[in-house]
C-alpha atoms as a PDB file:
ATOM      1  CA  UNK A   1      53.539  12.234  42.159  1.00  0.00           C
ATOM      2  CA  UNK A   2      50.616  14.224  41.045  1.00  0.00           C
ATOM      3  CA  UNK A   3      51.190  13.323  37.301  1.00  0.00           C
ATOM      4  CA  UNK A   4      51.655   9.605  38.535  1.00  0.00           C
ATOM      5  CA  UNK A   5      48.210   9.831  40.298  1.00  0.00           C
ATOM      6  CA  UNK A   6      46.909  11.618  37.282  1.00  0.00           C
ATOM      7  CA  UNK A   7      48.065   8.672  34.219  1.00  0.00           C
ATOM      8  CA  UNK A   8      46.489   6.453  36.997  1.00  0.00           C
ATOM      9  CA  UNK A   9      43.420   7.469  37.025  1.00  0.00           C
ATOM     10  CA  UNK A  10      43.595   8.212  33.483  1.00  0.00           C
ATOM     11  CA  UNK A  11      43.965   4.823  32.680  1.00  0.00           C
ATOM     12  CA  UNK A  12      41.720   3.036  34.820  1.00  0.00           C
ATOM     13  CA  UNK A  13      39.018   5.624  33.273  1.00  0.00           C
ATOM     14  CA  UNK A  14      39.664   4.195  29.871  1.00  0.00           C
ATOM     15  CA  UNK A  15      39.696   0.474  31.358  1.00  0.00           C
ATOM     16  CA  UNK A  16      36.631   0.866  32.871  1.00  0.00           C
ATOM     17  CA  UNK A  17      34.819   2.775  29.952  1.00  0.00           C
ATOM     18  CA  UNK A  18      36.389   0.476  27.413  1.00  0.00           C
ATOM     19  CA  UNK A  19      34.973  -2.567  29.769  1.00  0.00           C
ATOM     20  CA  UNK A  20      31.109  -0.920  29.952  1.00  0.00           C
ATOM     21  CA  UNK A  21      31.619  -0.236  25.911  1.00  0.00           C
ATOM     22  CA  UNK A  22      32.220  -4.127  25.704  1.00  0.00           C
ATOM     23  CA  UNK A  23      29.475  -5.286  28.154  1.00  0.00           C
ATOM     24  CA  UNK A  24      27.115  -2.745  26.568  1.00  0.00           C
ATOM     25  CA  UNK A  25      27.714  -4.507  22.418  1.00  0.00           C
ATOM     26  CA  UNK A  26      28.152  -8.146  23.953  1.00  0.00           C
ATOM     27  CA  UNK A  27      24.609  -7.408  25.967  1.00  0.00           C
ATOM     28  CA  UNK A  28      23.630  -6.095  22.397  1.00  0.00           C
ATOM     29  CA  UNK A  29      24.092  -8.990  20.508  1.00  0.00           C
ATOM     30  CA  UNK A  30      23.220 -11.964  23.051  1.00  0.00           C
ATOM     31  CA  UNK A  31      19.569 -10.148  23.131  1.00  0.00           C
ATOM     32  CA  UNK A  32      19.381 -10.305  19.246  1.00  0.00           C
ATOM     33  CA  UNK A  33      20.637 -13.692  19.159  1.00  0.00           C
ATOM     34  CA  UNK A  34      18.260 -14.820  22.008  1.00  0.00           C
ATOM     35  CA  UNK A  35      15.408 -13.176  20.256  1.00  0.00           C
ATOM     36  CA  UNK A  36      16.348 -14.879  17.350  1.00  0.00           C
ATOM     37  CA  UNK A  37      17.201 -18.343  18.282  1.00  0.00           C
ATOM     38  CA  UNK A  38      14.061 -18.977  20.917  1.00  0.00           C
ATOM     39  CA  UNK A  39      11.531 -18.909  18.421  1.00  0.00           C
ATOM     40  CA  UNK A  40      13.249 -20.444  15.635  1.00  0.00           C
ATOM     41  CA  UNK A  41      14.289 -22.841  17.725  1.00  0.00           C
ATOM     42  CA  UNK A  42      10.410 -23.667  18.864  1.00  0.00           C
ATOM     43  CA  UNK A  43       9.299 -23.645  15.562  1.00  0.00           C
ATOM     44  CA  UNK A  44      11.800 -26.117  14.166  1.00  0.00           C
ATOM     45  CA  UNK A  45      10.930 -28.244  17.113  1.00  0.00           C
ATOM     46  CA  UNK A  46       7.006 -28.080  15.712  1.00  0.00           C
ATOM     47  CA  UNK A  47       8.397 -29.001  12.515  1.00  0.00           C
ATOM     48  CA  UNK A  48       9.874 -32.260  13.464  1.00  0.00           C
ATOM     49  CA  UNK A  49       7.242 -32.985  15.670  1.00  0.00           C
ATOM     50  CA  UNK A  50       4.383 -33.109  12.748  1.00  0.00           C
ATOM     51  CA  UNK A  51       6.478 -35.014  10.017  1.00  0.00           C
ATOM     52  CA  UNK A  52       8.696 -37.061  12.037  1.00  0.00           C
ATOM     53  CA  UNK A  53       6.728 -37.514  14.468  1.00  0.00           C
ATOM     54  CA  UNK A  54       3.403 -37.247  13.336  1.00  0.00           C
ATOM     55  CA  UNK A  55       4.370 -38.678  10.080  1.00  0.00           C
ATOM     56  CA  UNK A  56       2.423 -35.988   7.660  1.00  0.00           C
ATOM     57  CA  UNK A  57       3.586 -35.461   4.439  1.00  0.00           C
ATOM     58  CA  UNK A  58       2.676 -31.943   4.578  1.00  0.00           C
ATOM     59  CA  UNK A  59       1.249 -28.935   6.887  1.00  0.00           C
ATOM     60  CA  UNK A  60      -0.772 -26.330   5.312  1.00  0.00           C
ATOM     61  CA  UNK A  61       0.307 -27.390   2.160  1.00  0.00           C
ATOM     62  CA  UNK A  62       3.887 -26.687   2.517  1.00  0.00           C
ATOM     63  CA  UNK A  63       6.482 -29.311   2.932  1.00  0.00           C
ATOM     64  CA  UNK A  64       9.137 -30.091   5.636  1.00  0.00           C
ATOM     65  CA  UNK A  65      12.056 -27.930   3.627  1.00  0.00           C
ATOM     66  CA  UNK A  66       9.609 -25.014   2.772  1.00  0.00           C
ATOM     67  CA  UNK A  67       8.609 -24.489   6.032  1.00  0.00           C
ATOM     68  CA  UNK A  68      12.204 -25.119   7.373  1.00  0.00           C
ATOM     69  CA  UNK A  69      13.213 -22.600   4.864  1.00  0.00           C
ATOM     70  CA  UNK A  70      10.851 -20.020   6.474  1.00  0.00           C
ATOM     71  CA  UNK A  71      11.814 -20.388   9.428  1.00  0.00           C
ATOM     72  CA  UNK A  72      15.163 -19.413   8.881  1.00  0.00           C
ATOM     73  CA  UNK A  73      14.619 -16.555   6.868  1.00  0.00           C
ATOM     74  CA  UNK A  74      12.073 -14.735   8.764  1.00  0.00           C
ATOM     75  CA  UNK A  75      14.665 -14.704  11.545  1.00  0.00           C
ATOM     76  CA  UNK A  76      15.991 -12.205   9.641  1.00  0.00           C
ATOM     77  CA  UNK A  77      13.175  -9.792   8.966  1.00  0.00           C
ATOM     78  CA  UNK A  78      11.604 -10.717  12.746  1.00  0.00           C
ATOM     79  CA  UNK A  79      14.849  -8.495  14.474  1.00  0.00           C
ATOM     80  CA  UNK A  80      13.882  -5.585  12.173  1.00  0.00           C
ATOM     81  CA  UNK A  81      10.283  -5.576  13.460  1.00  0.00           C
ATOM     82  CA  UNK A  82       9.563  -3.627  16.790  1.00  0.00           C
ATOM     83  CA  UNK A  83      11.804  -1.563  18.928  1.00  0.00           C
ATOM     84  CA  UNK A  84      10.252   0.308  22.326  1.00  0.00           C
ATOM     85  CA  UNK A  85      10.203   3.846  20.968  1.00  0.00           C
ATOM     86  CA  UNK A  86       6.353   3.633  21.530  1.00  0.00           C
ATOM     87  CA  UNK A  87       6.815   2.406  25.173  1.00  0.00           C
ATOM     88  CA  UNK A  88       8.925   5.729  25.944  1.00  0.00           C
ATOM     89  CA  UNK A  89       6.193   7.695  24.303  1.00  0.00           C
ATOM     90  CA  UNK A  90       3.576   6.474  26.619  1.00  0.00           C
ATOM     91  CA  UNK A  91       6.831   6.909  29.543  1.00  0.00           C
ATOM     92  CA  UNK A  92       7.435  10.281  28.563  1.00  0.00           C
ATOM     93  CA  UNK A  93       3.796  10.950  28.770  1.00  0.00           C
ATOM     94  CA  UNK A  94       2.832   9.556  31.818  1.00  0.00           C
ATOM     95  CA  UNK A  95       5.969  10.792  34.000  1.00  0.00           C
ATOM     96  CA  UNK A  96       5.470  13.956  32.787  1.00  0.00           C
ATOM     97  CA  UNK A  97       9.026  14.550  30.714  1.00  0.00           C
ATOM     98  CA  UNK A  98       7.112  15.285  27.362  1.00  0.00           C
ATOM     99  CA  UNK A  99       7.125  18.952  28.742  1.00  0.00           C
ATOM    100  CA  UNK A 100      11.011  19.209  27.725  1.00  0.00           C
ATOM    101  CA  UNK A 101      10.727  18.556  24.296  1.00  0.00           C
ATOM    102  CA  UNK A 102       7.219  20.492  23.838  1.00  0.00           C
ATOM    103  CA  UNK A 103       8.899  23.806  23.535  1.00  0.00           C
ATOM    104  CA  UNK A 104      11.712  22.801  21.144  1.00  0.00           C
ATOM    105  CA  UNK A 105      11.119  23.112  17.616  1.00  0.00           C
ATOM    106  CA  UNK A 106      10.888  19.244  16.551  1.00  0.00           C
ATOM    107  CA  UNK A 107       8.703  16.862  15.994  1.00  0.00           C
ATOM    108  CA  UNK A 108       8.649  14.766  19.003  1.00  0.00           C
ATOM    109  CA  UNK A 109       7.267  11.566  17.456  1.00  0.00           C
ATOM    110  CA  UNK A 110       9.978  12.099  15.057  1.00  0.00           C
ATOM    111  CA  UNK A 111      12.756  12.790  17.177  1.00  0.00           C
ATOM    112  CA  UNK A 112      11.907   9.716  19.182  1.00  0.00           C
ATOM    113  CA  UNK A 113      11.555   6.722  16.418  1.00  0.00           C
ATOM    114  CA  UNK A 114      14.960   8.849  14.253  1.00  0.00           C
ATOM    115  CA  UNK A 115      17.235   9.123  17.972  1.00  0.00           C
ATOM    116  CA  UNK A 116      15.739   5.058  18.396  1.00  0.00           C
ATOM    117  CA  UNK A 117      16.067   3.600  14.993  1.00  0.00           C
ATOM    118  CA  UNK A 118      20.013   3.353  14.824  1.00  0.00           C
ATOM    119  CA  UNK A 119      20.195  -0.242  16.324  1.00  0.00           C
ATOM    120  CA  UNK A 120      17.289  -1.684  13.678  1.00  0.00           C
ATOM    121  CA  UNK A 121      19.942  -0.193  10.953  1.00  0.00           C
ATOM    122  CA  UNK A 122      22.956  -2.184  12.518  1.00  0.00           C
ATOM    123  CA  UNK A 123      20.675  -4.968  12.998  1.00  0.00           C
ATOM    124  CA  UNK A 124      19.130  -5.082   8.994  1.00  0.00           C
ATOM    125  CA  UNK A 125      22.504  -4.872   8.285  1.00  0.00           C
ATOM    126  CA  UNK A 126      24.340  -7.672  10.006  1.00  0.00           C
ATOM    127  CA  UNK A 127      20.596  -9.596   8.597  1.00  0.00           C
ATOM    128  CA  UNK A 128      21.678  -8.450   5.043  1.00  0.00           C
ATOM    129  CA  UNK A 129      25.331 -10.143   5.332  1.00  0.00           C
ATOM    130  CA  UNK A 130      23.849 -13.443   6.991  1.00  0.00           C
ATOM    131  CA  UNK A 131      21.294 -13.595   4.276  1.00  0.00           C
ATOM    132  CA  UNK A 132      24.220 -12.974   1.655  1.00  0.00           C
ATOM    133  CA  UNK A 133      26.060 -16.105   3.206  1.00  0.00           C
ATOM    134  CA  UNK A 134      23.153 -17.928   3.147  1.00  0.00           C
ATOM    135  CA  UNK A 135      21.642 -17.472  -0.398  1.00  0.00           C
ATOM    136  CA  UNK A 136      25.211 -19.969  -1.167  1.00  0.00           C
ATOM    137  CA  UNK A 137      22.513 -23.214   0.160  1.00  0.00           C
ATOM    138  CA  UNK A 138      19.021 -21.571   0.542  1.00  0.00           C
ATOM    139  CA  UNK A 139      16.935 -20.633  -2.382  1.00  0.00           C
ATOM    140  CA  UNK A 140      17.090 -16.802  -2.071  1.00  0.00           C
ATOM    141  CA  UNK A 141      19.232 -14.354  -3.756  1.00  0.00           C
ATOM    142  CA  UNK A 142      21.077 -11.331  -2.889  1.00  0.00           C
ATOM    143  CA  UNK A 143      18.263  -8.701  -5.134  1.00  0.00           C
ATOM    144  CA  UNK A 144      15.939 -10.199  -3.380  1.00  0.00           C
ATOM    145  CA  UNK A 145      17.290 -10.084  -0.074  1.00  0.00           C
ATOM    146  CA  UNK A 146      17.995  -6.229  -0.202  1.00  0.00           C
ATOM    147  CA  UNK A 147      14.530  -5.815  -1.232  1.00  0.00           C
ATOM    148  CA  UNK A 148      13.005  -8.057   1.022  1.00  0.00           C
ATOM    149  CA  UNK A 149      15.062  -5.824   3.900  1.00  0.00           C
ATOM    150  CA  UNK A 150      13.696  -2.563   2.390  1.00  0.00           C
ATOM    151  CA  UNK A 151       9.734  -3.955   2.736  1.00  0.00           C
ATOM    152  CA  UNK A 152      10.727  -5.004   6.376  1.00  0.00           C
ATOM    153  CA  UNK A 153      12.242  -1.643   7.283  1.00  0.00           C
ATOM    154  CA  UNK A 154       9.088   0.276   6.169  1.00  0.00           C
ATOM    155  CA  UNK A 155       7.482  -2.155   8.136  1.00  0.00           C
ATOM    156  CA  UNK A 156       9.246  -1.036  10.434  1.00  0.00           C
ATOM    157  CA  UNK A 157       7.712   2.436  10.880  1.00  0.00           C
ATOM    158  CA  UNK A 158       4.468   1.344  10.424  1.00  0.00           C
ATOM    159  CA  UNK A 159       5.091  -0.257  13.562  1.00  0.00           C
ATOM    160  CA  UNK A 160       5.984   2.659  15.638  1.00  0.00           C
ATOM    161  CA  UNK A 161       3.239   4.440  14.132  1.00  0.00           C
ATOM    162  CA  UNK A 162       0.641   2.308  15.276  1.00  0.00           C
ATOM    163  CA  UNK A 163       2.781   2.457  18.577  1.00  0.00           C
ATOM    164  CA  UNK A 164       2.740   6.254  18.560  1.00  0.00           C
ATOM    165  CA  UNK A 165      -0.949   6.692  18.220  1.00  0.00           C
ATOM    166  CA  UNK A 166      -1.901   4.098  20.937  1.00  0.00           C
ATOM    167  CA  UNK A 167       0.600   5.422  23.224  1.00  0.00           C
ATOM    168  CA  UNK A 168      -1.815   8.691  23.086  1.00  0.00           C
ATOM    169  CA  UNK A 169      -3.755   7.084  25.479  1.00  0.00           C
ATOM    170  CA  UNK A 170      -1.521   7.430  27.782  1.00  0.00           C
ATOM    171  CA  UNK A 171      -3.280  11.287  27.615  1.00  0.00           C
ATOM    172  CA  UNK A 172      -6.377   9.472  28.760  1.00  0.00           C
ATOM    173  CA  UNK A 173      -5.463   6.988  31.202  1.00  0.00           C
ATOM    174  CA  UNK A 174      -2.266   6.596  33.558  1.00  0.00           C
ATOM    175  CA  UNK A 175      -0.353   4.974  31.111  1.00  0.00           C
ATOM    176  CA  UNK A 176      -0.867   2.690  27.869  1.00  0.00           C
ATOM    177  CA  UNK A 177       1.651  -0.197  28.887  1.00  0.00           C
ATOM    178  CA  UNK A 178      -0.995  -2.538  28.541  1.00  0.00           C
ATOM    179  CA  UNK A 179      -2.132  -1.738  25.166  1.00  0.00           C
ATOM    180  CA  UNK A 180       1.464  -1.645  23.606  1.00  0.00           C
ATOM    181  CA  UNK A 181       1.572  -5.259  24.703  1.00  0.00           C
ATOM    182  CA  UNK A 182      -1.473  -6.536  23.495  1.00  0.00           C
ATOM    183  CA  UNK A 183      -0.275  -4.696  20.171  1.00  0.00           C
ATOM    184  CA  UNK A 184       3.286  -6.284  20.569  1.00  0.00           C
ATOM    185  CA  UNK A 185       1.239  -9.899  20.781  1.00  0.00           C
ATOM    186  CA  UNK A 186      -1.206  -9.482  17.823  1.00  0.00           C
ATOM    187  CA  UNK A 187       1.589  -8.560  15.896  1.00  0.00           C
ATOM    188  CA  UNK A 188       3.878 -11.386  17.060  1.00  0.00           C
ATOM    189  CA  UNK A 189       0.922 -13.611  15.627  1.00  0.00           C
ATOM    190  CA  UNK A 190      -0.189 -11.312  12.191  1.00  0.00           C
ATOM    191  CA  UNK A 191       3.396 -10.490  11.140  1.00  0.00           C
ATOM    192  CA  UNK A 192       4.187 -14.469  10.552  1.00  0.00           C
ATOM    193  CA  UNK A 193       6.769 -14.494  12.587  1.00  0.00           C
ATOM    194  CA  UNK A 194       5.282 -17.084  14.904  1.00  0.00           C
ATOM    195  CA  UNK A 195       3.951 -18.926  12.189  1.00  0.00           C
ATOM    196  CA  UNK A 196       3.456 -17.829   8.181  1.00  0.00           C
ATOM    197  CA  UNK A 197       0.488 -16.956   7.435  1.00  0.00           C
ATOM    198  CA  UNK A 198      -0.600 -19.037   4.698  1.00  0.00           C
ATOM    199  CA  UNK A 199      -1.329 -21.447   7.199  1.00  0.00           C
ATOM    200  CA  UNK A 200      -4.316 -19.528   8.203  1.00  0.00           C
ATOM    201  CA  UNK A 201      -7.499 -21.169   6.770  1.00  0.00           C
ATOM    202  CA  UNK A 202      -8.503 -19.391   3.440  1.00  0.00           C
ATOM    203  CA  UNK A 203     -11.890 -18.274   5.233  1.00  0.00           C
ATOM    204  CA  UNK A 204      -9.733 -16.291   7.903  1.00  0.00           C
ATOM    205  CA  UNK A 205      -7.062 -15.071   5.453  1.00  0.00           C
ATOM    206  CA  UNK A 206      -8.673 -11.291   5.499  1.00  0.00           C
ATOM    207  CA  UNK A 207      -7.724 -11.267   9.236  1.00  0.00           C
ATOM    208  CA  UNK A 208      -3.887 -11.014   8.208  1.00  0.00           C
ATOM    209  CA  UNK A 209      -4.735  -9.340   4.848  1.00  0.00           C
ATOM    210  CA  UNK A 210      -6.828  -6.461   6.768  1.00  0.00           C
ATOM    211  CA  UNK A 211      -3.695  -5.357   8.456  1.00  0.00           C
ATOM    212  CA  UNK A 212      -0.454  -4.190   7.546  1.00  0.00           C
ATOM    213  CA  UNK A 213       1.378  -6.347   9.682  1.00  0.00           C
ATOM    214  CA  UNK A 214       1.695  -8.896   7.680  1.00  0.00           C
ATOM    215  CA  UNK A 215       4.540  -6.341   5.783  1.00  0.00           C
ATOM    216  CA  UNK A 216       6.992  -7.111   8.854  1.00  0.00           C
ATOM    217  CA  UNK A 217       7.791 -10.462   8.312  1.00  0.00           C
ATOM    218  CA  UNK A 218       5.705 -12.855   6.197  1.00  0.00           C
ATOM    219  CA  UNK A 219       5.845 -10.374   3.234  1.00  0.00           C
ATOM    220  CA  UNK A 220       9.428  -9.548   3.144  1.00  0.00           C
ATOM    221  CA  UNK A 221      10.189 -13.632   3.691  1.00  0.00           C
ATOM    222  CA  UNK A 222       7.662 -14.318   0.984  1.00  0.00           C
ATOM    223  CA  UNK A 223       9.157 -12.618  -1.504  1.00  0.00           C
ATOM    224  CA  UNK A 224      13.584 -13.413  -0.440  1.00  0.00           C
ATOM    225  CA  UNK A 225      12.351 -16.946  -0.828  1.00  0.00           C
ATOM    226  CA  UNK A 226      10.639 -16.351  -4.460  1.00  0.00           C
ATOM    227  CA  UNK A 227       7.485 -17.194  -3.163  1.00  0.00           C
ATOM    228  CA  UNK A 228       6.352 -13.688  -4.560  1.00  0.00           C
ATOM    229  CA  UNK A 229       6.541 -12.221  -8.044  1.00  0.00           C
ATOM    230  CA  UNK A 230       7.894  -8.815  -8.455  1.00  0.00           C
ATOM    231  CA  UNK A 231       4.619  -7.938  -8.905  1.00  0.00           C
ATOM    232  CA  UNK A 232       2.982  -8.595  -5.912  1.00  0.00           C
ATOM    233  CA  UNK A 233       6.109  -7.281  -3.955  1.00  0.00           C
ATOM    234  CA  UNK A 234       5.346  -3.803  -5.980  1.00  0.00           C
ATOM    235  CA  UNK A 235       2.149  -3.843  -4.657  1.00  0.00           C
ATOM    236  CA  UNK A 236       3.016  -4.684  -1.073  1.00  0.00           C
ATOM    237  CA  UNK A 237       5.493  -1.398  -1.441  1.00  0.00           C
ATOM    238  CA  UNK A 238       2.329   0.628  -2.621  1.00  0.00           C
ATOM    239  CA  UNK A 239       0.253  -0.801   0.275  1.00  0.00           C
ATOM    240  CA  UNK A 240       2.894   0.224   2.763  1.00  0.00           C
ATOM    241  CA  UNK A 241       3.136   3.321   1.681  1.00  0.00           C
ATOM    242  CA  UNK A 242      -0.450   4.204   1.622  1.00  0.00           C
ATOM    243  CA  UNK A 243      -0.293   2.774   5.495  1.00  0.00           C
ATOM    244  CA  UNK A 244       2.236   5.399   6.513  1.00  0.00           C
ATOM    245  CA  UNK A 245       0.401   7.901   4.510  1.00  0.00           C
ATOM    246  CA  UNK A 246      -3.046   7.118   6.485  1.00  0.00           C
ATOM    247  CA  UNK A 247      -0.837   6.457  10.088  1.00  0.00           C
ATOM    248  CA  UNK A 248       1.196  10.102   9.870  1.00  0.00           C
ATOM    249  CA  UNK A 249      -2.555  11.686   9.361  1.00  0.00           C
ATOM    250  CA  UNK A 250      -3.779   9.169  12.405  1.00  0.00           C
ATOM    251  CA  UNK A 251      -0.751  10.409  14.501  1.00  0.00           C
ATOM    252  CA  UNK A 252      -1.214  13.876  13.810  1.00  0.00           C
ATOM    253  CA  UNK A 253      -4.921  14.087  14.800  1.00  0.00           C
ATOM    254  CA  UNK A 254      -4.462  11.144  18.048  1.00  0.00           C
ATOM    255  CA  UNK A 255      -1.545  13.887  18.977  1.00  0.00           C
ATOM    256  CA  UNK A 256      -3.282  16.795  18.423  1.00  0.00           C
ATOM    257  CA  UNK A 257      -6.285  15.732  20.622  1.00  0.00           C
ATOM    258  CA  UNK A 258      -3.932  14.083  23.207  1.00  0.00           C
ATOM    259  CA  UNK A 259      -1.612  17.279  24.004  1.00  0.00           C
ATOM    260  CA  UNK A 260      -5.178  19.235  24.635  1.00  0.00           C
ATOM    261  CA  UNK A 261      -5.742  16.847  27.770  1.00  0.00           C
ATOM    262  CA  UNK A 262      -1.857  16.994  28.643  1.00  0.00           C
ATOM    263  CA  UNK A 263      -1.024  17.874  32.301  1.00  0.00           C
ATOM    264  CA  UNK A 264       2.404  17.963  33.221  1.00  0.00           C
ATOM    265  CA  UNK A 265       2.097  16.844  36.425  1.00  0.00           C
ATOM    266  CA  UNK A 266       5.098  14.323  37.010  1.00  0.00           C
ATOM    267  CA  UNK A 267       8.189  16.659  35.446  1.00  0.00           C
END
């Protein structure tokens, strides 16, 4: 009886883990395709409304199919983008858990983007495969897909950097919530994934230019879709780098000054 019991609850152990390892990857991929499809989806709508609607011929110089074409593309470098490591820095600061990791010998802005980053990998994966299948009707190719994915990746740390150093002032204040989403809404506007950027007037191009969050999406899209030469993608790789160069120094001295302040009060 007691073996009966035991291959009972046994098995309803592996139903119900097998059933939370389903909910969790189906939860998984509805929030990527919802992220995805939302804005596309407004953006095509914008699309139609100006030439079909509004008749124009073009719209910021670029024609129905270009911008149609963008759209679709910087889908794929817009998932890669982002991720809420930052948020659990500011968490971990404000509730007091940083304490834990203080005394072990790693890095903990490290250890938080490297134990976070796994899903963005699965995620510019299943981006490299779409954009494989689609380079048989758009006008991108597979080189320049990969490459276009490796510009949006080290976009992506550049990202949590600037995350990691304004979640220090979470050292300051109660918590840096707010500022992570002001940061999360510039960048949804300077990255081109709203919009691309060339539509910016020429006189307020520097705005975009003067940041390097314009590497996230509009760069990597730029370039799958031929728009830049390998030239100017070289460069964008040398101006990324130089931007994690500058942002490890930034994170070093932000933590540096911020653990000085630190009071673990809430762990």
């Amino acid at each position: 009886m007691k073996k009966i019991i035991n291959l009972h609850w046994r098995a309803a152990a592996l139903k119900n883990g097998f059933m939370d390892a389903v909910a969790y990857r189906a939860e998984f991929f509805i929030d990527i395709i919802g992220s995805a499809l939302v804005p596309a989806s407004i953006q095509l709508i914008l699309w139609y409304a100006v030439f079909y609607v509004g008749q124009a011929n073009s719209f910021g110089g670029m024609s129905f199919i270009e911008l149609i074409n963008y759209t679709i593309i910087s889908v794929l470098f817009s998932q890669i983008r982002g991720g809420n490591q930052d948020f659990e820095l500011q968490e971990m600061i404000r509730t007091g858990n940083l304490s834990q990791h203080l005394l072990k010998p790693i890095g903990i802005v490290e250890f938080v983007y490297i134990r976070g980053v796994a899903p963005k990998l699965v995620i510019a994966s299943v981006c490299i495969c779409i954009g494989v299948v689609l380079s048989i009707w758009l006008p991108i190719t597979v080189p320049r897909i990969f490459g276009a994915m490796f510009l949006a990746l080290l976009g992506n740390i550049i990202h949590y950097q600037v995350g990691a150093i304004l979640s220090t002032f979470s050292f300051l204040w109660e918590e840096a919530y707010s500022v992570l989403m002001v940061k999360n809404l510039i960048v949804s506007i300077l990255s081109g994934e709203l919009l691309p950027l060339n539509l910016f007037p020429a006189s307020m191009s520097w705005v975009w230019k003067a940041t390097p969050f314009y590497l996230y999406v509009f760069g990597p899209t730029q370039f799958a879709l031929g728009k830049w030469s390998v030239a100017q993608y070289l460069h964008a790789l040398g101006v990324s780098v130089v931007w994690i160069a500058v942002l490890c120094v930034g994170i070093r001295i932000s933590w540096h000054l911020g653990i000085r302040r630190y009071q673990s009060l809430g762990g």
